[in-house]
Protein backbone atom coordinates (compact mmCIF):
# COMPACT_ATOMS: atom_id res chain seq x y z
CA UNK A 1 40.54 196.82 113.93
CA UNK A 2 37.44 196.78 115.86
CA UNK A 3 36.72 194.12 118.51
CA UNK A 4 34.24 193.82 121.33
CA UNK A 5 36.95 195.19 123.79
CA UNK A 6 36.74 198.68 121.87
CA UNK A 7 35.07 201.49 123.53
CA UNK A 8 30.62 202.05 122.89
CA UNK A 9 30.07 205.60 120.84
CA UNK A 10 28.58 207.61 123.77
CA UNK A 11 24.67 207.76 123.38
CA UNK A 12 24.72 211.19 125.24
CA UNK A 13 26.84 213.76 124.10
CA UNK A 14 30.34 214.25 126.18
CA UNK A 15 29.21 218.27 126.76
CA UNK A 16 25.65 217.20 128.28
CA UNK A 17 27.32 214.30 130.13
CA UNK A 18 29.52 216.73 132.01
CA UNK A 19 26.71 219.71 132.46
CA UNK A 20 24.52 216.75 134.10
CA UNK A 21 27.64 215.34 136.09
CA UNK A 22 28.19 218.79 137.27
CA UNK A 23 24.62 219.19 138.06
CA UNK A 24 24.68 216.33 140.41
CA UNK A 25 28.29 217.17 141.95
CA UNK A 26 26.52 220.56 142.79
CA UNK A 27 23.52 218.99 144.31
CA UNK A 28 25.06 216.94 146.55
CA UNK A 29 27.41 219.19 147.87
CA UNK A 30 25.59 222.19 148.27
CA UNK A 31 22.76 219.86 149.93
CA UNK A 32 25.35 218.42 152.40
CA UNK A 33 26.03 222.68 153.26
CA UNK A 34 22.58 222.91 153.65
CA UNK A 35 22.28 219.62 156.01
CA UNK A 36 25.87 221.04 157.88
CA UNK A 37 24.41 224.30 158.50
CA UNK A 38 20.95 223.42 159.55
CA UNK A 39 21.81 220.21 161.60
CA UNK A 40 24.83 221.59 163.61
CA UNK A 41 23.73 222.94 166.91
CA UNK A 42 25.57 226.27 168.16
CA UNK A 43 27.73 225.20 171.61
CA UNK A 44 25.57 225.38 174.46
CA UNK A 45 28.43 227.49 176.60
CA UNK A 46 29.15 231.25 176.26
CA UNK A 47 33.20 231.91 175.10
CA UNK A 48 35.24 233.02 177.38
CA UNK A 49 36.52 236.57 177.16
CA UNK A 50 39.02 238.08 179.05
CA UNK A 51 39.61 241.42 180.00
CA UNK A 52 42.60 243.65 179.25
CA UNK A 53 42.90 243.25 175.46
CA UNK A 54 43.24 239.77 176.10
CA UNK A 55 44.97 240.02 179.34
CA UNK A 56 48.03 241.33 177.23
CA UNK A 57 48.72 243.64 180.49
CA UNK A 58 48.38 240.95 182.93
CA UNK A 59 51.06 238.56 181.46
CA UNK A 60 52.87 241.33 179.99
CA UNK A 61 52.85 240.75 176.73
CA UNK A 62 53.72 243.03 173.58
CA UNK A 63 52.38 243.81 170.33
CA UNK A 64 55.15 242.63 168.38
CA UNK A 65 54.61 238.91 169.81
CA UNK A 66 50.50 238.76 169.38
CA UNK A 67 49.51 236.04 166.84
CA UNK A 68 45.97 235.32 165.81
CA UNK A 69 44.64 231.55 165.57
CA UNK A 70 41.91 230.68 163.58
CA UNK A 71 40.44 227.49 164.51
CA UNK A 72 39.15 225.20 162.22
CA UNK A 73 35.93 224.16 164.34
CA UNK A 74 34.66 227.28 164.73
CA UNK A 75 36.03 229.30 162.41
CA UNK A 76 36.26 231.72 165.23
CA UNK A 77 39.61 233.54 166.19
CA UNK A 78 41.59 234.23 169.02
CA UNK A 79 44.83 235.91 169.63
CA UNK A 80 47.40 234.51 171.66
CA UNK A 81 50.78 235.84 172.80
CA UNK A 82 54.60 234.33 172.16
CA UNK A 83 57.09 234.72 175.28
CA UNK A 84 60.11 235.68 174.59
C-alpha cells in the first residue's frame, strides 16, 4: 500500500543522476589539486645534503641497514641508516 511516507519516482534518471554526481565529485576535487598545487609555495630554504653517500662512511654505516623514508609533506625521500 502506498502512503505519503513512500519514496517520489525519480524525475531524473538514476544513470544521469550518477554521471552528473560524478561530474561534480570530479570538479571539486580536481579543482582543490589545482588550488593545492598553485597556492602552495615551494620552502624558502635549500635541503640539506650531505656528503659521503649520505655520510654512510662517516658514521659507519652498511648497506644492509640503509632504509629509505618517504615523507608525506614533501613527498621527497631520504635514506637513513639503522645501528646495530
Amino acid at each position: 500500500m502506498l502512503s505519503m511516507w513512500g519514496p517520489d519516482p525519480p524525475v531524473v534518471p538514476p544513470s544521469l543522476a550518477l554521471r552528473h554526481f560524478s561530474v561534480a565529485v570530479l570538479t571539486f576535487v580536481g579543482f582543490g589539486f589545482i588550488v593545492n598545487s598553485a597556492l602552495t609555495p615551494e620552502p624558502p630554504m635549500v635541503r640539506r645534503t650531505y656528503p659521503y653517500d649520505g655520510l654512510q662512511a662517516a658514521l659507519s654505516g652498511q648497506e644492509e641497514t640503509r632504509v629509505s623514508v618517504y615523507l608525506r609533506s614533501s613527498l621527497s625521500c631520504y635514506t637513513q641508516y639503522i645501528p646495530q
